[in-house]
N, C-alpha and C. Protein backbone atom coordinates (compact mmCIF):
# COMPACT_ATOMS: atom_id res chain seq x y z
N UNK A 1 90.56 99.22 115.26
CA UNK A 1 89.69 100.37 115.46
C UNK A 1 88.63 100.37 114.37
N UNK A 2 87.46 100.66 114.91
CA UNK A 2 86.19 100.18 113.90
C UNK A 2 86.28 101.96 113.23
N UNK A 3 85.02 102.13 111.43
CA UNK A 3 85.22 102.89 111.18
C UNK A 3 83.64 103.14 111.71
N UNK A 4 83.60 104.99 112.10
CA UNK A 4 82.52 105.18 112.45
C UNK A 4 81.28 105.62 111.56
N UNK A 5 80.33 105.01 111.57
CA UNK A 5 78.46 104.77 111.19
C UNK A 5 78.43 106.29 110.78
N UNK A 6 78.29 106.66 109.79
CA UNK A 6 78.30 108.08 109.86
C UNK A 6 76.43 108.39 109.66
N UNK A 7 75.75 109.54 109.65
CA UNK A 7 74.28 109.71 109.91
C UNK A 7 73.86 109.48 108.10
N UNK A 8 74.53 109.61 107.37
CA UNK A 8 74.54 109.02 105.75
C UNK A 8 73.95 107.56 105.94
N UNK A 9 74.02 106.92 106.74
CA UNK A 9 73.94 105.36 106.73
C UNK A 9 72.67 105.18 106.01
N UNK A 10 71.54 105.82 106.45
CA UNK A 10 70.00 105.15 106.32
C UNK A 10 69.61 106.20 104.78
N UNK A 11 70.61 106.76 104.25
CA UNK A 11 70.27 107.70 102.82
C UNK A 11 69.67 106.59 102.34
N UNK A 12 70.25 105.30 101.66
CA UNK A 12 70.11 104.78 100.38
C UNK A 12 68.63 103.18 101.00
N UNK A 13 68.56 103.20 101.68
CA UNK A 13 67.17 102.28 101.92
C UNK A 13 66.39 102.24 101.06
N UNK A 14 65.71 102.97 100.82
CA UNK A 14 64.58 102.58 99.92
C UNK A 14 65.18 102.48 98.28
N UNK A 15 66.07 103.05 98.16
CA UNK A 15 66.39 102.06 96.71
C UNK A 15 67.14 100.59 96.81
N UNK A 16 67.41 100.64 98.39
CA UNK A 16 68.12 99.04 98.39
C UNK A 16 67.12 97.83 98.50
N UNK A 17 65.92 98.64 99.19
CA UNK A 17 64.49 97.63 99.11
C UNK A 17 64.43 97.77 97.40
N UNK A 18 64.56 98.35 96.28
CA UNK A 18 64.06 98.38 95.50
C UNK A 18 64.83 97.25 94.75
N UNK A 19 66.71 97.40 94.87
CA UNK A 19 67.45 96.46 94.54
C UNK A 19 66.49 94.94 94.65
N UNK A 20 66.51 94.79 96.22
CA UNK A 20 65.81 93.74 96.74
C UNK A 20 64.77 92.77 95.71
N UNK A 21 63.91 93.68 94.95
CA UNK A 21 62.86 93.72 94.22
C UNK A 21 63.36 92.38 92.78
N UNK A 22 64.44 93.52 92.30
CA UNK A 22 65.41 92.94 91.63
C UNK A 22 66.27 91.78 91.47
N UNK A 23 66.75 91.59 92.68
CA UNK A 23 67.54 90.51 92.60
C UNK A 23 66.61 89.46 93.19
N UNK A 24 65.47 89.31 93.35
CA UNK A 24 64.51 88.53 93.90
C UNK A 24 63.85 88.00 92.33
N UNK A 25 63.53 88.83 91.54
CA UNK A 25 63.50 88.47 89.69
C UNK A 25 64.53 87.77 89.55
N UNK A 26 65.95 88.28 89.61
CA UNK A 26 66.65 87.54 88.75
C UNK A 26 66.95 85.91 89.90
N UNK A 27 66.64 85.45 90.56
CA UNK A 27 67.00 84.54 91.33
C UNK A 27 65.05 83.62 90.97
N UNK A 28 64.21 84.03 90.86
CA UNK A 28 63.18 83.75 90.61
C UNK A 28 63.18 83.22 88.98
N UNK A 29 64.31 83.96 88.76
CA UNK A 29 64.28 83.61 86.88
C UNK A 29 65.13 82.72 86.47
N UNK A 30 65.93 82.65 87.21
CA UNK A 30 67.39 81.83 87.55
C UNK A 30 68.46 82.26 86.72
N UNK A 31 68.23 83.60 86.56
CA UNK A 31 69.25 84.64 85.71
C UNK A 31 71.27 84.62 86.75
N UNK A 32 70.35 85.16 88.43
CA UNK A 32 71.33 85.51 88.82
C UNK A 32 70.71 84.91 90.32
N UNK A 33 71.77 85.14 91.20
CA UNK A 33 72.04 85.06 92.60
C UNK A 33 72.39 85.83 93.19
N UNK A 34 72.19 86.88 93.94
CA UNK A 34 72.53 88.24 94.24
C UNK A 34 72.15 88.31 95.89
N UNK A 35 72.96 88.92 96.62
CA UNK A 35 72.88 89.08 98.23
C UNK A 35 73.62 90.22 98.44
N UNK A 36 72.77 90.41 99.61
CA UNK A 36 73.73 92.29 100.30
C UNK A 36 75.20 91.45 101.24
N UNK A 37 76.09 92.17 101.06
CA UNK A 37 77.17 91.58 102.11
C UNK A 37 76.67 92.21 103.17
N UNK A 38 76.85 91.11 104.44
CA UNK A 38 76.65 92.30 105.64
C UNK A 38 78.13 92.81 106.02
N UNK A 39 77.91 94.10 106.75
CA UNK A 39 79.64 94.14 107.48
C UNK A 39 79.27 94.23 108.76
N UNK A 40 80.10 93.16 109.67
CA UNK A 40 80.47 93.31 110.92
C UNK A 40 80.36 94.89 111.90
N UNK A 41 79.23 94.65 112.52
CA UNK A 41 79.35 96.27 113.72
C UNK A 41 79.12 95.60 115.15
N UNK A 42 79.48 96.92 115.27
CA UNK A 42 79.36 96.54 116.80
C UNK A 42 78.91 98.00 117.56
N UNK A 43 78.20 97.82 118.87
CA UNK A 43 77.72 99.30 119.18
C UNK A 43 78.77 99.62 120.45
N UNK A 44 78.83 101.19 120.49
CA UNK A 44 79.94 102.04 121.37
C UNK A 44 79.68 103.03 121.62
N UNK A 45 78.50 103.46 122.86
CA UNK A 45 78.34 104.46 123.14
C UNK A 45 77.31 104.67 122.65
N UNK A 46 76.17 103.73 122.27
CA UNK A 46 75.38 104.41 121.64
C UNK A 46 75.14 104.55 120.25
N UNK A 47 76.45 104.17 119.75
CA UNK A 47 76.52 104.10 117.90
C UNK A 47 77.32 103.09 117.63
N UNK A 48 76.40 102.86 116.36
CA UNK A 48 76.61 102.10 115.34
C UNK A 48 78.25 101.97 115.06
N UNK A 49 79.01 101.38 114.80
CA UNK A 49 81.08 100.99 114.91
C UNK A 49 80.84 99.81 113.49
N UNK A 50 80.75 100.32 112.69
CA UNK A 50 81.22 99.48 111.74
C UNK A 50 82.94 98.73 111.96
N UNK A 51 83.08 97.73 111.58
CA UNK A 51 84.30 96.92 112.45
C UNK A 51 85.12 96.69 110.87
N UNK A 52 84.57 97.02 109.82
CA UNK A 52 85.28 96.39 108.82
C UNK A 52 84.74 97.14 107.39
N UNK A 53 85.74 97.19 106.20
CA UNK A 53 85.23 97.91 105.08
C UNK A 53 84.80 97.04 104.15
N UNK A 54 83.58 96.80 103.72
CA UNK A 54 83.49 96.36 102.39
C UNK A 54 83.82 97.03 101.22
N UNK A 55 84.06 96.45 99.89
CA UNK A 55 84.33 96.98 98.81
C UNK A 55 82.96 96.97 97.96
N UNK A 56 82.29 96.31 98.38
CA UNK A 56 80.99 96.75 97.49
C UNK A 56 79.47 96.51 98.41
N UNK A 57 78.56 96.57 98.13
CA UNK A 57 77.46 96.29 98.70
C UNK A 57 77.00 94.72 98.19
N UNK A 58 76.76 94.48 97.56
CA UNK A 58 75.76 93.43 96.92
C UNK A 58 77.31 92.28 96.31
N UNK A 59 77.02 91.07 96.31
CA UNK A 59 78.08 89.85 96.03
C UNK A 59 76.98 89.19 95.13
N UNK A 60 77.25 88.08 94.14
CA UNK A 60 76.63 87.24 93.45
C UNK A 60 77.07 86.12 92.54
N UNK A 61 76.25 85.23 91.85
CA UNK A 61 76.76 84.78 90.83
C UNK A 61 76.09 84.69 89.61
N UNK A 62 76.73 84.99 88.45
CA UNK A 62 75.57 84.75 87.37
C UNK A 62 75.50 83.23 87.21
N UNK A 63 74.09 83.19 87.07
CA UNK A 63 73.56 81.61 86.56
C UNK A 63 74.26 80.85 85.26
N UNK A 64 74.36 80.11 84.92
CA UNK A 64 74.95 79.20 83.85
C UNK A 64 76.45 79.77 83.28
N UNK A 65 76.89 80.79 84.09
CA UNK A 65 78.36 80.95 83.55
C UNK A 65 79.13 81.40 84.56
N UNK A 66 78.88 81.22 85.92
CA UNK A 66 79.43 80.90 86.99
C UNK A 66 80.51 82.12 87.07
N UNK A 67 79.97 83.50 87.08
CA UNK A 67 80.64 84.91 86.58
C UNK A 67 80.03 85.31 88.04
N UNK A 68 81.44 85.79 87.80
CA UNK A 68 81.14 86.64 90.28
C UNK A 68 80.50 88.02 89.29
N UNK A 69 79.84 88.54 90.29
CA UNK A 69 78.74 89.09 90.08
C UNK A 69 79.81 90.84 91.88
N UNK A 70 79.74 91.98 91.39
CA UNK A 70 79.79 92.43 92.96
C UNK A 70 79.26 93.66 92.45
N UNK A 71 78.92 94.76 93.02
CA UNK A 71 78.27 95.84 92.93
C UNK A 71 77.34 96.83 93.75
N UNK A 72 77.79 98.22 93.51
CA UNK A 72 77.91 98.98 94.75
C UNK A 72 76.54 99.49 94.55
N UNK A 73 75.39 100.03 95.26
CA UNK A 73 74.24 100.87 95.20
C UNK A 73 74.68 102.13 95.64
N UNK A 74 74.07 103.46 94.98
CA UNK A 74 74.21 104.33 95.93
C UNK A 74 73.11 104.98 95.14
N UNK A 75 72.56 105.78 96.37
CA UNK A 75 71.31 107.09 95.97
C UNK A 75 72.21 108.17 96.17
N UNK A 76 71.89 109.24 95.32
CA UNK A 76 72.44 110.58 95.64
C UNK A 76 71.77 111.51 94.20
N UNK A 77 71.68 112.57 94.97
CA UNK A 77 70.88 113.81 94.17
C UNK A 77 71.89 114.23 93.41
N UNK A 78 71.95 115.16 92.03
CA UNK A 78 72.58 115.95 91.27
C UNK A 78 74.15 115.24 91.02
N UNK A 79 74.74 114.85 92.11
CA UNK A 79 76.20 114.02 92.08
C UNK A 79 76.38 113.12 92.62
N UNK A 80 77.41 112.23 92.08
CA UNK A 80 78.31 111.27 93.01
C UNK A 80 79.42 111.72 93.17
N UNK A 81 79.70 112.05 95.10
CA UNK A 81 80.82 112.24 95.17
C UNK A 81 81.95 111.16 95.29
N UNK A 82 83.01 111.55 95.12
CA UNK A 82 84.13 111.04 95.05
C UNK A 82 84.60 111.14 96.91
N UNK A 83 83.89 110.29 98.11
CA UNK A 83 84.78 111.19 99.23
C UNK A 83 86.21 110.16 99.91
N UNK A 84 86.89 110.92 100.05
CA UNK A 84 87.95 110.13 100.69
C UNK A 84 87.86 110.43 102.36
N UNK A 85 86.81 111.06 102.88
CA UNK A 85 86.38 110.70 104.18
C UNK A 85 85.57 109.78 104.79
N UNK A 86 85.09 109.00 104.02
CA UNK A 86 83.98 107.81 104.13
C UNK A 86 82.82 108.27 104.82
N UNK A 87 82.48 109.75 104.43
CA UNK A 87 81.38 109.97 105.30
C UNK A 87 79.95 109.88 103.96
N UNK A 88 80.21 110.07 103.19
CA UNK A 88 79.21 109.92 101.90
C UNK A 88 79.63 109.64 100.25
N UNK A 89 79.17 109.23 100.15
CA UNK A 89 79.59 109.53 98.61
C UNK A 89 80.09 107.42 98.09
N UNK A 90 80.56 107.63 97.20
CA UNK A 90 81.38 106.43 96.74
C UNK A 90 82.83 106.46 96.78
N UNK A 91 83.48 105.41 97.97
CA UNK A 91 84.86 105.85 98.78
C UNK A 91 85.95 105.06 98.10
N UNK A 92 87.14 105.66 97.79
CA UNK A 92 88.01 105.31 97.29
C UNK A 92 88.44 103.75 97.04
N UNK A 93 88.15 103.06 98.54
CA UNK A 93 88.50 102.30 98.29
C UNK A 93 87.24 100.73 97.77
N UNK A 94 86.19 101.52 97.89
CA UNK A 94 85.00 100.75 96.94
C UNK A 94 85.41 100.65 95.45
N UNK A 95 86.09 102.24 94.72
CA UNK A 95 86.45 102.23 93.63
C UNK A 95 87.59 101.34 93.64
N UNK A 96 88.35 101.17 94.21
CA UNK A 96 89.17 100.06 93.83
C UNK A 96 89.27 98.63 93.68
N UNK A 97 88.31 98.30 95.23
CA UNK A 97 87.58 97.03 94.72
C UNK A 97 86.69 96.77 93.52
N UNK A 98 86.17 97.33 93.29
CA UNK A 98 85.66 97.48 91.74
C UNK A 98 85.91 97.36 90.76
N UNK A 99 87.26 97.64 90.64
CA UNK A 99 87.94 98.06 89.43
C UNK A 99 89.17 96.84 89.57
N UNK A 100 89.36 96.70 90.45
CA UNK A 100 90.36 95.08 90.50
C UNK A 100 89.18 93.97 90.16
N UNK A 101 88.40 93.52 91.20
CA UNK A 101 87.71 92.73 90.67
C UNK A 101 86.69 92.48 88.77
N UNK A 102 86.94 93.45 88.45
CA UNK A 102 86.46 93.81 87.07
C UNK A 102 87.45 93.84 86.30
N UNK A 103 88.60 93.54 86.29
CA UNK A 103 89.92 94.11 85.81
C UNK A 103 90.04 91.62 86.06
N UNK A 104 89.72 91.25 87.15
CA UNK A 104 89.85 89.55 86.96
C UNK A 104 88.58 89.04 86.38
N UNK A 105 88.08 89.34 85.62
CA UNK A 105 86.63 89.01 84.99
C UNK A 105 85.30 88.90 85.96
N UNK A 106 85.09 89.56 86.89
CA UNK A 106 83.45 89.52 87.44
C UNK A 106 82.99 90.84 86.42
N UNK A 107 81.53 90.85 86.89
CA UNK A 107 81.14 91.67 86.68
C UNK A 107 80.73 93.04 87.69
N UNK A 108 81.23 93.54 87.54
CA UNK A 108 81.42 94.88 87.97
C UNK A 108 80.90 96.37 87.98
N UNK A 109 80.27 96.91 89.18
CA UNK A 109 79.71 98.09 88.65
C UNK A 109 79.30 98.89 89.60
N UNK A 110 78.88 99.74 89.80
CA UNK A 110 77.95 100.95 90.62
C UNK A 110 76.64 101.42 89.89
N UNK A 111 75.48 100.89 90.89
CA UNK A 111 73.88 100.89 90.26
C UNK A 111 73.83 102.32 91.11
N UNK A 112 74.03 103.20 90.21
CA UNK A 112 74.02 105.16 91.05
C UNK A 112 72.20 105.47 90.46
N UNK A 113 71.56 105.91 91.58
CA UNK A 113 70.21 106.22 91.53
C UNK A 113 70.43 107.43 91.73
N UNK A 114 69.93 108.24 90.60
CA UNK A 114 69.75 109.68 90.60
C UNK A 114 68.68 109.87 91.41
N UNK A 115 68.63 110.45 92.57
CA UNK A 115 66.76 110.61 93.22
C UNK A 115 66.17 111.67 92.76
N UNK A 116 66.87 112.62 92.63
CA UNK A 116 65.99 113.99 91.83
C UNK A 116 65.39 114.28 90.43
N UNK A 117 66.49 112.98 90.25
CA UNK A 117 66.01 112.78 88.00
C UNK A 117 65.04 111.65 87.88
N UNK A 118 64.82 110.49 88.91
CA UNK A 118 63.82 109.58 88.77
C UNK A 118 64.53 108.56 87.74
N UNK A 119 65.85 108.32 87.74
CA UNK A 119 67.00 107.55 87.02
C UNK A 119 68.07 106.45 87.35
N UNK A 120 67.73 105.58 87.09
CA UNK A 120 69.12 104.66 87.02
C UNK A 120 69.90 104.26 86.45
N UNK A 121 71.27 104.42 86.58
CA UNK A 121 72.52 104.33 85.63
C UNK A 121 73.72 103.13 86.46
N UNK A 122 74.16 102.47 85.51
CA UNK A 122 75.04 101.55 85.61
C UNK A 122 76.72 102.40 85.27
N UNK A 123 77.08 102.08 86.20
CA UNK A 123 78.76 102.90 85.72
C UNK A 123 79.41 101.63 85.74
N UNK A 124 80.04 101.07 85.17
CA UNK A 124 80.82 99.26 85.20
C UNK A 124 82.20 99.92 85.32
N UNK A 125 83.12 98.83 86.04
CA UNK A 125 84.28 99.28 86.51
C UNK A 125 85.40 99.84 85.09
N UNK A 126 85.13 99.42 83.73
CA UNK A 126 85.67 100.05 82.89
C UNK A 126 85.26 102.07 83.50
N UNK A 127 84.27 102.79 82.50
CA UNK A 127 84.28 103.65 83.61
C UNK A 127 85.16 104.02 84.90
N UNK A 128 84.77 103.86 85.77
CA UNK A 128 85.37 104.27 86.98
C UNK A 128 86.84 104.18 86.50
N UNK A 129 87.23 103.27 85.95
CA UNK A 129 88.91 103.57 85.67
C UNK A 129 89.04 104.71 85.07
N UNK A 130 88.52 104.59 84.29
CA UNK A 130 88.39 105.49 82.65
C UNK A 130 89.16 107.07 84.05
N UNK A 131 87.35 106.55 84.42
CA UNK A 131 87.31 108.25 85.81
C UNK A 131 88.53 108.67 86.33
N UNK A 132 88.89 107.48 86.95
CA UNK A 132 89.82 107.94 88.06
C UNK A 132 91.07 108.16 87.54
N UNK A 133 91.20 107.81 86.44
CA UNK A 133 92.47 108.17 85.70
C UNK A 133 92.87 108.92 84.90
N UNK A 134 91.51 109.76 83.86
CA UNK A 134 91.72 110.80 82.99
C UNK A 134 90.86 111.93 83.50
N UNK A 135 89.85 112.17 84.84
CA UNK A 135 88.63 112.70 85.11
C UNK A 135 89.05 113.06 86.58
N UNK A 136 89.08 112.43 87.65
CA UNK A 136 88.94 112.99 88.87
C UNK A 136 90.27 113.32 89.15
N UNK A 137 90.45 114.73 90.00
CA UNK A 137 91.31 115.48 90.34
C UNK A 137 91.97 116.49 89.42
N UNK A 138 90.81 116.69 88.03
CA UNK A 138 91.61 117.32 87.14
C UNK A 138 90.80 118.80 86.97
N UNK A 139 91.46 119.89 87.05
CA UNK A 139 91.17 121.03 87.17
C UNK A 139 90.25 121.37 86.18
N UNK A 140 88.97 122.16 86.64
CA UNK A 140 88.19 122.38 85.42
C UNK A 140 88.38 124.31 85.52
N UNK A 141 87.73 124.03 84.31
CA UNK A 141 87.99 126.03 83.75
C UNK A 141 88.03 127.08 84.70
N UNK A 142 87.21 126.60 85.64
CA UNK A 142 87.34 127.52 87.15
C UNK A 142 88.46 127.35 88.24
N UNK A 143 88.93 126.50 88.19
CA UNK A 143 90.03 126.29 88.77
C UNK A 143 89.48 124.94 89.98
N UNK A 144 88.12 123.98 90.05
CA UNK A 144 87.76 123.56 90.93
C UNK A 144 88.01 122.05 90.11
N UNK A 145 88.49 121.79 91.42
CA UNK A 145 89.27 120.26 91.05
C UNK A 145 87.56 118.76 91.04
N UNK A 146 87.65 118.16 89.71
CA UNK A 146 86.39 117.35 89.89
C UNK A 146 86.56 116.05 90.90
N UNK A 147 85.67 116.31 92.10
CA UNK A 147 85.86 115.27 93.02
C UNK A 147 84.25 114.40 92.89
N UNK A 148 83.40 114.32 92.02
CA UNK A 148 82.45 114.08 91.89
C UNK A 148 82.18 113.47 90.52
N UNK A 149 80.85 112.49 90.52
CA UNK A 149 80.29 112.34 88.80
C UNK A 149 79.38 113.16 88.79
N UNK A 150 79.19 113.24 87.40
CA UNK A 150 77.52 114.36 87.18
C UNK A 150 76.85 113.38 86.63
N UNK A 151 75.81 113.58 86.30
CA UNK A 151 74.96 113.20 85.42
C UNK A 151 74.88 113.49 83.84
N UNK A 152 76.11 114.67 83.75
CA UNK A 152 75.63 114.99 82.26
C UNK A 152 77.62 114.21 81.89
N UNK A 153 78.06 113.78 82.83
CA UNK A 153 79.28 113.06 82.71
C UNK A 153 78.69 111.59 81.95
N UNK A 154 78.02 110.41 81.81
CA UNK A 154 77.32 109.84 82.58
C UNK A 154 76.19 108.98 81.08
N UNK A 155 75.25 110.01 81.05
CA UNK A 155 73.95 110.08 80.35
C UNK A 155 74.27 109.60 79.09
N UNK A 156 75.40 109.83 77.85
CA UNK A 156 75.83 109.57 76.61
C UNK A 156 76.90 108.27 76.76
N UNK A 157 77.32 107.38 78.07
CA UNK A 157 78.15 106.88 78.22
C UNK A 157 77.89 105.56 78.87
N UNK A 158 77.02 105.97 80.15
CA UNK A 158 76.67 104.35 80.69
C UNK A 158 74.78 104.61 80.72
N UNK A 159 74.99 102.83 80.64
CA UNK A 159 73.41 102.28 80.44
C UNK A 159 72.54 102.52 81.49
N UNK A 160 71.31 103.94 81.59
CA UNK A 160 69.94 103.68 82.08
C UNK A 160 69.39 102.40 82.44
N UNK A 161 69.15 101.85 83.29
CA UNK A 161 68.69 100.78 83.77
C UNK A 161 67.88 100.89 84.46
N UNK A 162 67.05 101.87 84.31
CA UNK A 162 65.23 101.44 85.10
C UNK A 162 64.37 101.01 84.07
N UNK A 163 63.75 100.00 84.45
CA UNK A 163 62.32 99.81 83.87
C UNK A 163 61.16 99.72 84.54
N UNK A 164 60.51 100.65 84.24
CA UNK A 164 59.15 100.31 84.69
C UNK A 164 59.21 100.29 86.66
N UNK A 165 60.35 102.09 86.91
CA UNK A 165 60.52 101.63 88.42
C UNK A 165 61.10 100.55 89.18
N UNK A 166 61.72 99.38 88.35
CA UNK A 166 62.81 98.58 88.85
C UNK A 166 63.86 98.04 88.29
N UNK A 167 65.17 98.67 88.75
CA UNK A 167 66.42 99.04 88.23
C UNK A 167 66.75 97.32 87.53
N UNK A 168 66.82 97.05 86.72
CA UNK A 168 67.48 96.03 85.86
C UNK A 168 68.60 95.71 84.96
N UNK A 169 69.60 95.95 85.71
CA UNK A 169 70.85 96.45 85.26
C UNK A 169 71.26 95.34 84.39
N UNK A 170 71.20 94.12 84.82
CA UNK A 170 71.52 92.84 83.76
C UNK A 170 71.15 92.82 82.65
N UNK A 171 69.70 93.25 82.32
CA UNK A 171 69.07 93.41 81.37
C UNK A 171 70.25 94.74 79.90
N UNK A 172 70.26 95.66 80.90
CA UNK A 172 71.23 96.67 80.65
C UNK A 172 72.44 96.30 79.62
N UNK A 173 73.01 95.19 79.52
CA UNK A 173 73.57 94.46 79.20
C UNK A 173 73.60 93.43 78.17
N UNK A 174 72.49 93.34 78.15
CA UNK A 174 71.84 92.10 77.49
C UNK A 174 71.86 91.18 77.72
N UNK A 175 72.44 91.06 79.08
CA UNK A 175 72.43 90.29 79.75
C UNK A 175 73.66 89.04 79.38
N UNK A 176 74.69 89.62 78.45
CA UNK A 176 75.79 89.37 78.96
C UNK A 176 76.41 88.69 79.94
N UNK A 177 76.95 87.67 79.53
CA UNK A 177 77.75 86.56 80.92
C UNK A 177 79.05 86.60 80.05
């Protein structure tokens, strides 16, 4: 049973053309090798039937140290949610691929585009553990359980990676292999 295309699908486009931008430098530079995975659909009724889950968006390799490269894009205003309905947000089980594969030495991460702050931030699967293990599901002063990142979570912790309007997350790094 395929999972269904939810109307979220076409949110993150224009920062994935922007990715595009990016990994077209680093393959031009011979930094990196970087490609979108596709996933398998199929149409039913009219819609889009995704047939299969990926764990990340983008697959790669770094140049001269032969380091898997995987990493998720997402646009989203004010938060990243945490959803375990796969209808938006960054889904459980992306965080896990993430965090295993980063946990066997690739490099690992979520390129989260703030659209309302005009910002890009690298969360690397350290993070997301960090998250999911001392941070999400834990009751805050109001009694509302955090199913989301913020930005002010975020800002003192992982690396800004825009320059000049195109997200350069390697750089972010120092480019680190």
């Amino acid at each position: 049973m395929g999972i269904p295309a939810s109307s979220f699908a076409n949110r993150g486009r224009g920062f994935e053309k922007t990715l595009e931008l990016t990994h077209m430098m680093y393959a031009n530079q011979d930094i990196a090798y970087i490609d979108k995975k596709e996933v398998p659909t199929t149409v039913k009724r009219g819609k889009v039937v995704y047939l299969a889950r990926t764990g990340f968006d983008y697959e790669g390799i770094w140049v001269g140290s032969g380091r898997f490269i995987c990493m998720e894009a997402k646009e989203h205003k004010e938060r990243l949610p945490i959803d375990l309905k796969n209808k938006s947000g960054l889904k459980m089980h992306q965080i896990k691929e993430l965090i295993r594969y980063g946990k066997a030495g690739a490099w690992s991460a979520v390129v989260w585009n703030i659209s309302d702050l005009g910002v890009t931030y690298m969360l690397d699967w350290q993070f997301l553990d960090d998250f999911m293990a001392n941070v999400y599901g834990i009751r805050k002063e109001k009694g509302k359980l955090v199913k989301s990142i913020r930005p002010s979570m975020i800002e003192n912790v992982c690396p800004m990676v825009d320059r000049d309007g195109v997200p350069d997350y390697l750089m972010a790094l120092g480019r680190k292999k």
